[in-house]
N, C-alpha and C. Protein backbone atom coordinates (compact mmCIF):
# COMPACT_ATOMS: atom_id res chain seq x y z
N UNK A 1 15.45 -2.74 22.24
CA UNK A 1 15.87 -3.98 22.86
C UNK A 1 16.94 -4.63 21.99
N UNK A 2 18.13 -5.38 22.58
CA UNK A 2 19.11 -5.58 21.84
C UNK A 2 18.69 -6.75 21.12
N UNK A 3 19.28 -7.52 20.09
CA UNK A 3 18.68 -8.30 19.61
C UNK A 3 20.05 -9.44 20.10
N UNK A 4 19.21 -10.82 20.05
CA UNK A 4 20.40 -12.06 20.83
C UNK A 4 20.91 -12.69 19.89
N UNK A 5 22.12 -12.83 20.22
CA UNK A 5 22.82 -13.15 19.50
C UNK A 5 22.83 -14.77 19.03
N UNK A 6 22.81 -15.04 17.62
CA UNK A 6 22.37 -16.33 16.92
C UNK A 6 23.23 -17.83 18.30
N UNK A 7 22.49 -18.92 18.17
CA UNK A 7 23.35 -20.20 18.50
C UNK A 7 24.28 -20.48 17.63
N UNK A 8 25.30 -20.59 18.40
CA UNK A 8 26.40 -21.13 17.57
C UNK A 8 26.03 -22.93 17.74
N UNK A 9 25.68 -23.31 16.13
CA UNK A 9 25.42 -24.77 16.34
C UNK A 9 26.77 -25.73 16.26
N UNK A 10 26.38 -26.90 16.66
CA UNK A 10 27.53 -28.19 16.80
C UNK A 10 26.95 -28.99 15.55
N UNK A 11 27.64 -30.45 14.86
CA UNK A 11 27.54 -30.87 14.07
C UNK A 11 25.60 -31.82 14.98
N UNK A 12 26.42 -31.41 15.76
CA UNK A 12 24.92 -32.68 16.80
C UNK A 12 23.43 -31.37 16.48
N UNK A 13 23.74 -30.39 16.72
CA UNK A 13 22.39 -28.87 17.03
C UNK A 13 21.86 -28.53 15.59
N UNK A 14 22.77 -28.46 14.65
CA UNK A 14 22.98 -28.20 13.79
C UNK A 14 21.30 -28.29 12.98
N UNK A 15 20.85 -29.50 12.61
CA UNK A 15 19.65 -29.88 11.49
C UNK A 15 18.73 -29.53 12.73
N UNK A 16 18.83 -29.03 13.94
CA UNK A 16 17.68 -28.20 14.60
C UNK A 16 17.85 -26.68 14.69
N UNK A 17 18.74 -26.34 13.99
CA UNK A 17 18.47 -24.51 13.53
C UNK A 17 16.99 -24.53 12.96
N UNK A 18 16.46 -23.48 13.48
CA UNK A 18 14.95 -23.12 13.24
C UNK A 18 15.08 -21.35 12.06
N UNK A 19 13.96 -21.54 11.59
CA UNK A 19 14.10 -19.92 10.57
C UNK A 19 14.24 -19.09 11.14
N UNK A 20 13.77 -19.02 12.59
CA UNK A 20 14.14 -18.09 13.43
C UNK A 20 15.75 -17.96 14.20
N UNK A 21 16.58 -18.89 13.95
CA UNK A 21 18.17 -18.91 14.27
C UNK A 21 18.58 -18.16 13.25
N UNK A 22 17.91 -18.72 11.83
CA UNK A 22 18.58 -18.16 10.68
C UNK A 22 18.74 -16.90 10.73
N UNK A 23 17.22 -16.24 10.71
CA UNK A 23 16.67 -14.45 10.53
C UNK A 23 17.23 -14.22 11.54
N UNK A 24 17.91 -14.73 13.09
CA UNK A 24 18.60 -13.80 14.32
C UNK A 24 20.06 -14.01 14.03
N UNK A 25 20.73 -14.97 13.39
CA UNK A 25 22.00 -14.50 12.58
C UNK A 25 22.46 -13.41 11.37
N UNK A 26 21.09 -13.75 10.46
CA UNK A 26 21.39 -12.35 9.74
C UNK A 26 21.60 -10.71 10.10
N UNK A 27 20.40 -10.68 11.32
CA UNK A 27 20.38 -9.60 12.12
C UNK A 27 21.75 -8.99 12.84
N UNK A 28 22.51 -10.39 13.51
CA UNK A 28 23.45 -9.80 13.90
C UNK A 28 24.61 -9.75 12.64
N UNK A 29 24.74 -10.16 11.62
CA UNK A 29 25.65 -10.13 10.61
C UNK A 29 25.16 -8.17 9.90
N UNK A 30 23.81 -8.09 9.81
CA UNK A 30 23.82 -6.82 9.52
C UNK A 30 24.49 -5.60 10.30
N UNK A 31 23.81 -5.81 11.91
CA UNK A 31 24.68 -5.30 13.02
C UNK A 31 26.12 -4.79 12.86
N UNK A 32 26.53 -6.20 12.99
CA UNK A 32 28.27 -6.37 12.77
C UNK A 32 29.01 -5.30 11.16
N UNK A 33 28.01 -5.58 9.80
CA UNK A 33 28.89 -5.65 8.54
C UNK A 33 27.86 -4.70 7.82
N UNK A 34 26.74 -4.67 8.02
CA UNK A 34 25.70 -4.25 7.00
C UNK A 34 25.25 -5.11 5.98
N UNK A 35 23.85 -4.66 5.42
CA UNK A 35 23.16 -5.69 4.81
C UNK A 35 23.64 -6.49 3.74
N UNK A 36 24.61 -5.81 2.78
CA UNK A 36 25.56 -6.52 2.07
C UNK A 36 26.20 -7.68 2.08
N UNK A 37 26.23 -7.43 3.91
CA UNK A 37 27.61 -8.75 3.98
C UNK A 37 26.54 -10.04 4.39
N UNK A 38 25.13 -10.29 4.31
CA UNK A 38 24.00 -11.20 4.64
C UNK A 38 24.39 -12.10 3.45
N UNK A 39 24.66 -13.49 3.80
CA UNK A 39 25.23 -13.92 2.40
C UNK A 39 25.21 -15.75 3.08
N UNK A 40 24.39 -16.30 2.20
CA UNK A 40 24.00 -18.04 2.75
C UNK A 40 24.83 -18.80 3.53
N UNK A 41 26.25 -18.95 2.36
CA UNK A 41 27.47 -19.80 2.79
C UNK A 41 28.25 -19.01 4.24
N UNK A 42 28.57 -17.69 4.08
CA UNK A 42 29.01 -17.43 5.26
C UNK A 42 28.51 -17.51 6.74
N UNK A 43 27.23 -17.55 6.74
CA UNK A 43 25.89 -17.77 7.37
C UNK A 43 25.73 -19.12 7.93
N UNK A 44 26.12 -19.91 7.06
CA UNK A 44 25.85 -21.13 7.21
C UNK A 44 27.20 -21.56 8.18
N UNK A 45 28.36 -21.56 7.72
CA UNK A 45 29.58 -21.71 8.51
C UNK A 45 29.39 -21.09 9.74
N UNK A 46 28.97 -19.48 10.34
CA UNK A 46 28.74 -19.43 11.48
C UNK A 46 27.99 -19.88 12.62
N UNK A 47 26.81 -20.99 11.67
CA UNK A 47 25.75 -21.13 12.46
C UNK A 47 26.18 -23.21 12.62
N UNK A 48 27.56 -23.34 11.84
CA UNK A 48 28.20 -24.48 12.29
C UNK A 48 27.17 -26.04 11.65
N UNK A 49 26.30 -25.07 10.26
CA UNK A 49 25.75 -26.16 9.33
C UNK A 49 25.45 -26.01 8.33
N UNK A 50 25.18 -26.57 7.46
CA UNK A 50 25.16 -26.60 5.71
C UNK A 50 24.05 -25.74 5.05
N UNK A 51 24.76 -25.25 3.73
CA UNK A 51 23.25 -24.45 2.96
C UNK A 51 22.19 -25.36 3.03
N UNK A 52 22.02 -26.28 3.11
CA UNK A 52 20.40 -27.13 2.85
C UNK A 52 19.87 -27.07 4.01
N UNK A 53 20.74 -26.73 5.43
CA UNK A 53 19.66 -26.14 6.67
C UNK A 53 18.63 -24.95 6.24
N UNK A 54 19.77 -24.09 5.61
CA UNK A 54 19.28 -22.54 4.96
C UNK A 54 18.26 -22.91 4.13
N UNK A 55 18.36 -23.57 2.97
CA UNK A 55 17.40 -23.91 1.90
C UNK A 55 16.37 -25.00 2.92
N UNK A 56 16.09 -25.33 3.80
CA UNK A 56 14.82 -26.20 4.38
C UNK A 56 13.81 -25.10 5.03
N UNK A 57 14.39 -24.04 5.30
CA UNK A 57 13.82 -22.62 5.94
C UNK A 57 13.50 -21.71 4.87
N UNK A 58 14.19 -21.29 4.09
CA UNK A 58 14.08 -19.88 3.00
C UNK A 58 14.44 -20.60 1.52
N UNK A 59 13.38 -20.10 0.78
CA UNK A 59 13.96 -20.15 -0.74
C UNK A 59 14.84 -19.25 -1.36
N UNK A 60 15.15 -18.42 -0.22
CA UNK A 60 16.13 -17.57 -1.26
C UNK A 60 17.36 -16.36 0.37
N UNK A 61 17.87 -15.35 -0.34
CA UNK A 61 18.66 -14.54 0.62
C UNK A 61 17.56 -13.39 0.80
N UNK A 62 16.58 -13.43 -0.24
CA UNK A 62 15.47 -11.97 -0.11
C UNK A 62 14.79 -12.46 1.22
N UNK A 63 14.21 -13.36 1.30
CA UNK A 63 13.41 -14.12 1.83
C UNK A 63 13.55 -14.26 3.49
N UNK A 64 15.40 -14.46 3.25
CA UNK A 64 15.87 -14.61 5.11
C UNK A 64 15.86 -12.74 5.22
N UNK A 65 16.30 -12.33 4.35
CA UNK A 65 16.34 -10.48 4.77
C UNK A 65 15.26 -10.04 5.45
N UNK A 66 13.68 -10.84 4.83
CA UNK A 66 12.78 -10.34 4.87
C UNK A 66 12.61 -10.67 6.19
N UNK A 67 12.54 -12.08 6.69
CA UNK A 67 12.51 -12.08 8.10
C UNK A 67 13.34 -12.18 8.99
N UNK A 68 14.66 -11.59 8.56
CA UNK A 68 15.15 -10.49 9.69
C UNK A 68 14.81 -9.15 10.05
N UNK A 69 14.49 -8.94 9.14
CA UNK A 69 13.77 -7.32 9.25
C UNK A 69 12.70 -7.51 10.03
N UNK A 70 11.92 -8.29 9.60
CA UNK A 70 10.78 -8.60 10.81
C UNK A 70 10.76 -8.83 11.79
N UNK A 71 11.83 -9.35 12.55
CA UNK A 71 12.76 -9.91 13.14
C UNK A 71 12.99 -8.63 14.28
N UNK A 72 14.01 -7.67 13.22
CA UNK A 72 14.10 -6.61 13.94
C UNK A 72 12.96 -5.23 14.04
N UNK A 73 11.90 -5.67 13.58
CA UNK A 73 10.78 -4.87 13.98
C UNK A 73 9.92 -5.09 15.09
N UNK A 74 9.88 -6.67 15.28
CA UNK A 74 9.25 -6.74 16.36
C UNK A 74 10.22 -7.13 17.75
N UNK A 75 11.41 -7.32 17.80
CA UNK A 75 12.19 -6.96 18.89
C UNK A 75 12.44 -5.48 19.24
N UNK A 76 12.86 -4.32 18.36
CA UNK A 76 12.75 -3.29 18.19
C UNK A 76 11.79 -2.31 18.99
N UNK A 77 10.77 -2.50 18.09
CA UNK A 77 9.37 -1.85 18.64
C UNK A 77 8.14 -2.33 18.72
N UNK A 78 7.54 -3.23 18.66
CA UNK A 78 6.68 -3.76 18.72
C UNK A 78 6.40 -4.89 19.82
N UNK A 79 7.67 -5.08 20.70
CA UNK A 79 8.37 -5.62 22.00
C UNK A 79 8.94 -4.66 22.99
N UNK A 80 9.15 -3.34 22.39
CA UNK A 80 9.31 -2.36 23.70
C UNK A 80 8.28 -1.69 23.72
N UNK A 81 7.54 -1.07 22.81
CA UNK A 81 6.33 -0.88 23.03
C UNK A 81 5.40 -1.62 23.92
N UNK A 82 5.28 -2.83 24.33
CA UNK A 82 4.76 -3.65 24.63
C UNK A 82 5.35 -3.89 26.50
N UNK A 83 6.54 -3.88 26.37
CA UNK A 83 7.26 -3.27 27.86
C UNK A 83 6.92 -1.99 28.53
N UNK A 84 6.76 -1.39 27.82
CA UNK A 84 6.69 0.35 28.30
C UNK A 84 5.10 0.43 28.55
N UNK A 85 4.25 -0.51 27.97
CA UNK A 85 2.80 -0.13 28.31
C UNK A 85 2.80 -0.73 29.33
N UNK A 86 3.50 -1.56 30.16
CA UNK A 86 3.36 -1.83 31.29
C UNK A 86 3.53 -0.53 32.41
N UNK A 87 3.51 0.42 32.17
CA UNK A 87 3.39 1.37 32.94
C UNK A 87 2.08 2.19 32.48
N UNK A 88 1.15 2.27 33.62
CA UNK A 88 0.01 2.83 33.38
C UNK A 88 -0.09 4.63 33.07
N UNK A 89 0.60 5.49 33.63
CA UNK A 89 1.09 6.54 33.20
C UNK A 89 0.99 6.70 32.07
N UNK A 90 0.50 7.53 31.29
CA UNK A 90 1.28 8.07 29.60
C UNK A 90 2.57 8.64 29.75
N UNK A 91 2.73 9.57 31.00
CA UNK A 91 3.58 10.31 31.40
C UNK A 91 5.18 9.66 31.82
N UNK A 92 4.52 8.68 32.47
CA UNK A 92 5.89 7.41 32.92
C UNK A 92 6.36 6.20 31.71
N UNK A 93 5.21 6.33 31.00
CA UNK A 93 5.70 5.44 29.35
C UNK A 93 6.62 6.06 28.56
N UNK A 94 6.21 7.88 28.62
CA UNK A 94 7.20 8.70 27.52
C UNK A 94 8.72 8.69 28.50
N UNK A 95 8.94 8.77 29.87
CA UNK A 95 9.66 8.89 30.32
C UNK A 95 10.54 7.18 29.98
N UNK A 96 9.57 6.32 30.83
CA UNK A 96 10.35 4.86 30.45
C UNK A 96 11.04 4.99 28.62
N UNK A 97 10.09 5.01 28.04
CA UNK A 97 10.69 5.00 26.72
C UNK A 97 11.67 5.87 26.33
N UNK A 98 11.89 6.94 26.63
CA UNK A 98 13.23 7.49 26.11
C UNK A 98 14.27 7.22 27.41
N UNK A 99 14.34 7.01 28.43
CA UNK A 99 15.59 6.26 29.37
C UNK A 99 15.78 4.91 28.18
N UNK A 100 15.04 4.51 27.71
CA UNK A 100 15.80 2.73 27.39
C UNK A 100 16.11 3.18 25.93
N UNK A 101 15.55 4.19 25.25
CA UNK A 101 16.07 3.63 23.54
C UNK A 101 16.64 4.85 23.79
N UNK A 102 17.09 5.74 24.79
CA UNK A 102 18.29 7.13 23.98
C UNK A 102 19.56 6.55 24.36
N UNK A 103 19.20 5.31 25.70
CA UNK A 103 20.18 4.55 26.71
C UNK A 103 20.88 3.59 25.39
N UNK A 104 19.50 3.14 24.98
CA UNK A 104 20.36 2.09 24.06
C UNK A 104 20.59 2.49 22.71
N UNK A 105 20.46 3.84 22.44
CA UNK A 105 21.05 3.72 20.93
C UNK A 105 22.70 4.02 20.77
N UNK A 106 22.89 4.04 21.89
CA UNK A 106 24.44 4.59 22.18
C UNK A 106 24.99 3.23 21.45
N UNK A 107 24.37 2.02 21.71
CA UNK A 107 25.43 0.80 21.17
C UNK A 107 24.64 0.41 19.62
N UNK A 108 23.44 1.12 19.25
CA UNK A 108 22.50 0.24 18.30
C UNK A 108 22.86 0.31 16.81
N UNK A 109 23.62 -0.98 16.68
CA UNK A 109 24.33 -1.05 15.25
C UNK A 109 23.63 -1.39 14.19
N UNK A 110 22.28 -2.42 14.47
CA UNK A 110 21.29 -2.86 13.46
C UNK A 110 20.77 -1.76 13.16
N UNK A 111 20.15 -0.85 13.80
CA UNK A 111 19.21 -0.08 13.72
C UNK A 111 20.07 1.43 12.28
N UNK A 112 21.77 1.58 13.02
CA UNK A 112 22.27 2.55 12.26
C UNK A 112 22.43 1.77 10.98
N UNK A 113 22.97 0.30 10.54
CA UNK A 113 22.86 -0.63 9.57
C UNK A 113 21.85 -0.50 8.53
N UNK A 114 20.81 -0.56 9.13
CA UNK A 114 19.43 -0.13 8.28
C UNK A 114 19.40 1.25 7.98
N UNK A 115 19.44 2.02 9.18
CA UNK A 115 19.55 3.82 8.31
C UNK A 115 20.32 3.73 7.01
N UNK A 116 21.50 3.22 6.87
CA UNK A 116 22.62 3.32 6.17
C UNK A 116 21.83 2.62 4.45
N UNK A 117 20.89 1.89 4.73
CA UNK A 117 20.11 0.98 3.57
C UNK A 117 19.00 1.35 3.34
N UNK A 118 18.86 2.37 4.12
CA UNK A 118 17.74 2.77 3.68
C UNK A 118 17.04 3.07 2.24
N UNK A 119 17.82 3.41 1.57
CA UNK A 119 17.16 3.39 0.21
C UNK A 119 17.22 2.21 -0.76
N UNK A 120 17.41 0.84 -0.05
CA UNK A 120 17.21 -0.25 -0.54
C UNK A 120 15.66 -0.58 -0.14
N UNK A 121 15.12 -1.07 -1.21
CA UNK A 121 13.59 -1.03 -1.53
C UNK A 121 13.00 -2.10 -0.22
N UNK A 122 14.12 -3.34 -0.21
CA UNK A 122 13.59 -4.16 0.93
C UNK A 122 13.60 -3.31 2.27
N UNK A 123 14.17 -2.76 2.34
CA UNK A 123 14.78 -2.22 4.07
C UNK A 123 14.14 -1.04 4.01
N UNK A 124 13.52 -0.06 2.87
CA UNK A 124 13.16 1.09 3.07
C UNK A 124 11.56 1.05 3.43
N UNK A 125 10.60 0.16 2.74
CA UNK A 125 9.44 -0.24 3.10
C UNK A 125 9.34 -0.70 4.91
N UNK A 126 10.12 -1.58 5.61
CA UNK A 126 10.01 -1.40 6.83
C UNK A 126 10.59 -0.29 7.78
N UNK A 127 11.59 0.17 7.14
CA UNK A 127 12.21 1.70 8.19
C UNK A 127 11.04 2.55 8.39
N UNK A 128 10.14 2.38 7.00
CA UNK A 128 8.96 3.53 6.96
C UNK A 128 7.55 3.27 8.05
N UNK A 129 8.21 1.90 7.96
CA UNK A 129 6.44 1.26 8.88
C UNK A 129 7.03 1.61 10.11
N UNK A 130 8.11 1.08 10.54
CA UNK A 130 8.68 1.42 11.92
C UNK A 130 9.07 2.72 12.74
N UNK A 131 9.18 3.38 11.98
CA UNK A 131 8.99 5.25 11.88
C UNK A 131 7.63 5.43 12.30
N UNK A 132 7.12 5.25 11.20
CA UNK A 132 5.73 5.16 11.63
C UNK A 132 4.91 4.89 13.01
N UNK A 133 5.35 3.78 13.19
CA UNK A 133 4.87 2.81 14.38
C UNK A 133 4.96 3.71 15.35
N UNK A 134 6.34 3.61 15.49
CA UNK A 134 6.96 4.57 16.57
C UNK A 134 6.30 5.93 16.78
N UNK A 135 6.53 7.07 16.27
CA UNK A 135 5.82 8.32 16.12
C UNK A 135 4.16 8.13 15.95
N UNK A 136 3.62 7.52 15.73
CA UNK A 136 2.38 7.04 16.48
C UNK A 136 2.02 7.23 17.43
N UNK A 137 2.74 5.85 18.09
CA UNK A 137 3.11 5.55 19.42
C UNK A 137 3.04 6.63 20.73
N UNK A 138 4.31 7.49 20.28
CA UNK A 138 5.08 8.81 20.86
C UNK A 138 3.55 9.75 20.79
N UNK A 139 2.92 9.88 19.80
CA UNK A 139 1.79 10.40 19.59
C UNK A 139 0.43 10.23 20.43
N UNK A 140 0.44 9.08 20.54
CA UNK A 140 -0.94 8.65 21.69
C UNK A 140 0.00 9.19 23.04
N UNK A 141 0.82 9.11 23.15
CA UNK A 141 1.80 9.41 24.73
C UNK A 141 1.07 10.41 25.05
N UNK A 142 1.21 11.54 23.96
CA UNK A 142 1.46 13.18 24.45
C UNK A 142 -0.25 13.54 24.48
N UNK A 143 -0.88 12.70 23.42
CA UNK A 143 -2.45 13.11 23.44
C UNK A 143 -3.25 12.71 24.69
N UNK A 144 -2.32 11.51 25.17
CA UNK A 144 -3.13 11.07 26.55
C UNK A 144 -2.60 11.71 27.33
N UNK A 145 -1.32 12.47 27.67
CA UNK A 145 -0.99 13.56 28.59
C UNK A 145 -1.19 15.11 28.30
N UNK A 146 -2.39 15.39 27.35
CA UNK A 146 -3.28 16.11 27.42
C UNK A 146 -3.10 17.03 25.96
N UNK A 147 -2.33 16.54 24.98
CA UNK A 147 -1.69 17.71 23.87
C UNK A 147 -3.11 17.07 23.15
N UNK A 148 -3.21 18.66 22.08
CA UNK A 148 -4.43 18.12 21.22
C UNK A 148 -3.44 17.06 19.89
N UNK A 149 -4.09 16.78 18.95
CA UNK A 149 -3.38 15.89 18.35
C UNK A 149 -2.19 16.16 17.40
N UNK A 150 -2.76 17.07 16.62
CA UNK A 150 -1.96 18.16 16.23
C UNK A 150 -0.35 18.24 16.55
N UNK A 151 -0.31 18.83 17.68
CA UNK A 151 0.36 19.52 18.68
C UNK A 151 1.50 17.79 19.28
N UNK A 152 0.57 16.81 19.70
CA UNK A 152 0.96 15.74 19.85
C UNK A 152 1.94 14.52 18.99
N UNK A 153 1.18 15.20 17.53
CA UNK A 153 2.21 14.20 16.36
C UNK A 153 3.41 15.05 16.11
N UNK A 154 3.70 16.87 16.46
CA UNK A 154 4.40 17.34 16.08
C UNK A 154 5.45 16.81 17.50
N UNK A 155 5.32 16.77 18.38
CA UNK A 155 5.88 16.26 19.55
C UNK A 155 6.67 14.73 19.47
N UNK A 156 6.17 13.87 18.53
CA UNK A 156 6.07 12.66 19.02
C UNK A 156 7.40 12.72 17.42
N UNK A 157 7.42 13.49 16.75
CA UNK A 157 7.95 13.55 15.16
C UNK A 157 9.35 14.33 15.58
N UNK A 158 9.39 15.05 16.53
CA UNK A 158 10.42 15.68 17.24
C UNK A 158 11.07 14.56 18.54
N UNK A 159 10.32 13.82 19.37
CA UNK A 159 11.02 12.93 19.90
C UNK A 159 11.99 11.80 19.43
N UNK A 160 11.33 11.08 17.87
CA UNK A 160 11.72 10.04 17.49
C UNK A 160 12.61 11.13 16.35
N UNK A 161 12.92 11.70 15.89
CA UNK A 161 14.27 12.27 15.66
C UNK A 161 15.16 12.64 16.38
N UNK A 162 15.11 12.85 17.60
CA UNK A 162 16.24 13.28 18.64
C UNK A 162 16.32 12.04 18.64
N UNK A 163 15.88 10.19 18.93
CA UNK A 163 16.58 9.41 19.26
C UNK A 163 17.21 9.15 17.68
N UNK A 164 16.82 8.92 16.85
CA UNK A 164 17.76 8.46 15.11
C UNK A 164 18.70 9.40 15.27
N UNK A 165 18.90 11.38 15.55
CA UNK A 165 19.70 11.57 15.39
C UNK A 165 20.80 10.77 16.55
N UNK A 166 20.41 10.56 17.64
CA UNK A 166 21.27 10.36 18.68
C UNK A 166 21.93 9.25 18.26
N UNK A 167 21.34 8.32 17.72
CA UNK A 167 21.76 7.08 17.36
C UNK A 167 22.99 7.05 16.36
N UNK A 168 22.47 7.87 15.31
CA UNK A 168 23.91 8.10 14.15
C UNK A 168 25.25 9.42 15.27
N UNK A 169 25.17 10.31 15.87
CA UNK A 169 25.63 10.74 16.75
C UNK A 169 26.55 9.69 17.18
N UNK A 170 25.57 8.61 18.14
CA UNK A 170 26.98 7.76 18.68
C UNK A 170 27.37 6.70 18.02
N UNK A 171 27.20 6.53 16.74
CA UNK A 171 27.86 5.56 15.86
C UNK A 171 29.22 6.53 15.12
N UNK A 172 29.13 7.83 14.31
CA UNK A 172 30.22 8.11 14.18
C UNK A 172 30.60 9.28 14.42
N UNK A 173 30.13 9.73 16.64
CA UNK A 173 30.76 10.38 16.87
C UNK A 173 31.51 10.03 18.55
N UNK A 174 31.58 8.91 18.81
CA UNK A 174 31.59 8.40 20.28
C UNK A 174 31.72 9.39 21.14
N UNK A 175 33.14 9.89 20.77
CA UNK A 175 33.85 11.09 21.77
C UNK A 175 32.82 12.11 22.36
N UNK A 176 31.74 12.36 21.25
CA UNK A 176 30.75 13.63 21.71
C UNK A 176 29.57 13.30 22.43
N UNK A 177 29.78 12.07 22.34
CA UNK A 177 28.27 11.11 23.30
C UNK A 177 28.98 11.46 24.97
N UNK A 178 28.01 12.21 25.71
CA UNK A 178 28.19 12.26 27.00
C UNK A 178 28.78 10.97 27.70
N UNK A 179 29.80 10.90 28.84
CA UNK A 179 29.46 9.43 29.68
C UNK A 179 29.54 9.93 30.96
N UNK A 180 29.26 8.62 31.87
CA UNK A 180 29.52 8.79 33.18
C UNK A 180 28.57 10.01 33.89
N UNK A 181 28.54 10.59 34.71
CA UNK A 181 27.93 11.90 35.19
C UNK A 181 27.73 12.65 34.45
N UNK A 182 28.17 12.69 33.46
CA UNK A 182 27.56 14.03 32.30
C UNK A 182 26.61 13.57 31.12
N UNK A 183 26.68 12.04 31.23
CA UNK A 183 25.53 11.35 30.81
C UNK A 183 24.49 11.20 31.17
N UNK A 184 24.16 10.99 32.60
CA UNK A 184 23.01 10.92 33.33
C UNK A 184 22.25 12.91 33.69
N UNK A 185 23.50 13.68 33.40
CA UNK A 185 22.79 15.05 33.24
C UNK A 185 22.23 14.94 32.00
N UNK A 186 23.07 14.51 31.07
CA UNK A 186 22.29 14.81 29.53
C UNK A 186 20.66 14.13 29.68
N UNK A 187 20.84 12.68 30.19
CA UNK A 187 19.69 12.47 29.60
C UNK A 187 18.46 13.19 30.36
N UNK A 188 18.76 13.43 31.64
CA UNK A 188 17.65 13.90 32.56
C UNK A 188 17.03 14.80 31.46
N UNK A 189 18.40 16.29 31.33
CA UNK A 189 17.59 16.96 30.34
C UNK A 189 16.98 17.15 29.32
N UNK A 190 17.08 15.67 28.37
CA UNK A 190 17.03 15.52 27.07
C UNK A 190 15.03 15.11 27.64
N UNK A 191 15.24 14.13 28.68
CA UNK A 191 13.85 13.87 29.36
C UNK A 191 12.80 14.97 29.65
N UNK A 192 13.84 16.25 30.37
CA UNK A 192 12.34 17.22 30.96
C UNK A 192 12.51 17.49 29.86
N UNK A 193 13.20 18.02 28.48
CA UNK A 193 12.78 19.02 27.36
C UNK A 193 11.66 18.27 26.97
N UNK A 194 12.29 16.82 26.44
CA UNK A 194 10.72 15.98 25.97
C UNK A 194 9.10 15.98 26.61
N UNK A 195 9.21 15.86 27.75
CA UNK A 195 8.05 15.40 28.10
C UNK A 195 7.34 16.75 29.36
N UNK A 196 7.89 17.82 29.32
CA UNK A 196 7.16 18.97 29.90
C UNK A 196 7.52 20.14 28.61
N UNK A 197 6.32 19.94 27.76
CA UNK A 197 6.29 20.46 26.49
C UNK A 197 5.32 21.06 27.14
């Protein structure tokens, strides 16, 4: 799920930025620049009010990182997960779920942002939970559509790498990302390989 993009505040909106404006500006500043470029004062000018909004929310830049990351874990997956169980199927969940995140990693810049940081200690502790989460997840799919478990985590560990690879794929390879009619073939097939294992 994409993540929304911060309020741009007025001098009037401004001392009602909430920690949650803050952590959904950083998100998209990671998006946009990578985690590097997450930085108070620049932050503060986009969001059209002063570091002491920032400092009434977070004691520090670790602090807003931390709940952007959280931020983007539970918009991520812990909010599409939560969409996709709306389909009673296991069978129509594995299907729903890879139409929307192979659909959307074609644009997903936070998500390649974080790959890219990954071996930063803050960002590498949640990539791991969210990996996790996910391939889990993918895991109960295939066990409730009848794989023993085994068989099911190796399935579910092979799904959620075809979408990360796909994801770095269309970040720096556009040209080779299917479109149009040869997109909607790809994914069909990328679908039956997945889910008639």
């Amino acid at each position: 799920m994409p993540a929304k993009p911060p309020p741009r505040a007025t001098p009037a909106t401004a001392t009602r930025l909430s920690a949650a404006d803050w952590a959904q500006a950083a998100l998209t500043v990671i998006g946009e620049s990578g985690l590097s470029a997450v930085a108070v004062e620049p932050l503060a000018k986009r969001l059209g009010t002063t570091k002491g909004s920032f400092y009434w929310h977070y004691p520090n830049r670790q602090a807003l990182v931390d709940a952007a990351l959280q931020s983007w874990e539970a918009e991520h997956t812990e909010a599409v997960i939560a969409a996709i169980r709306a389909h009673e199927d296991p069978a129509e969940q594995l299907r729903a779920l890879l139409v929307l995140v192979v659909d959307y990693s074609r644009n997903d810049k936070i998500e390649v942002a974080l790959l890219a940081s990954a071996r930063n200690p803050q960002v590498a502790n949640i990539i791991q939970r969210v990996t996790r989460r996910r391939i889990d997840y993918v895991a109960e799919l295939y066990t409730l559509m009848g794989d023993e478990p085994a068989r099911a985590r190796r399935w579910a560990t092979l799904a959620v790498s075809v979408y990360l690879g796909h994801t770095q794929l269309a970040h720096v390879s556009t040209d080779l990302v299917p479109t149009g009619a040869e997109w909607q073939a790809y994914l069909d097939e990328l679908i039956e390989t997945l889910t008639t294992n």
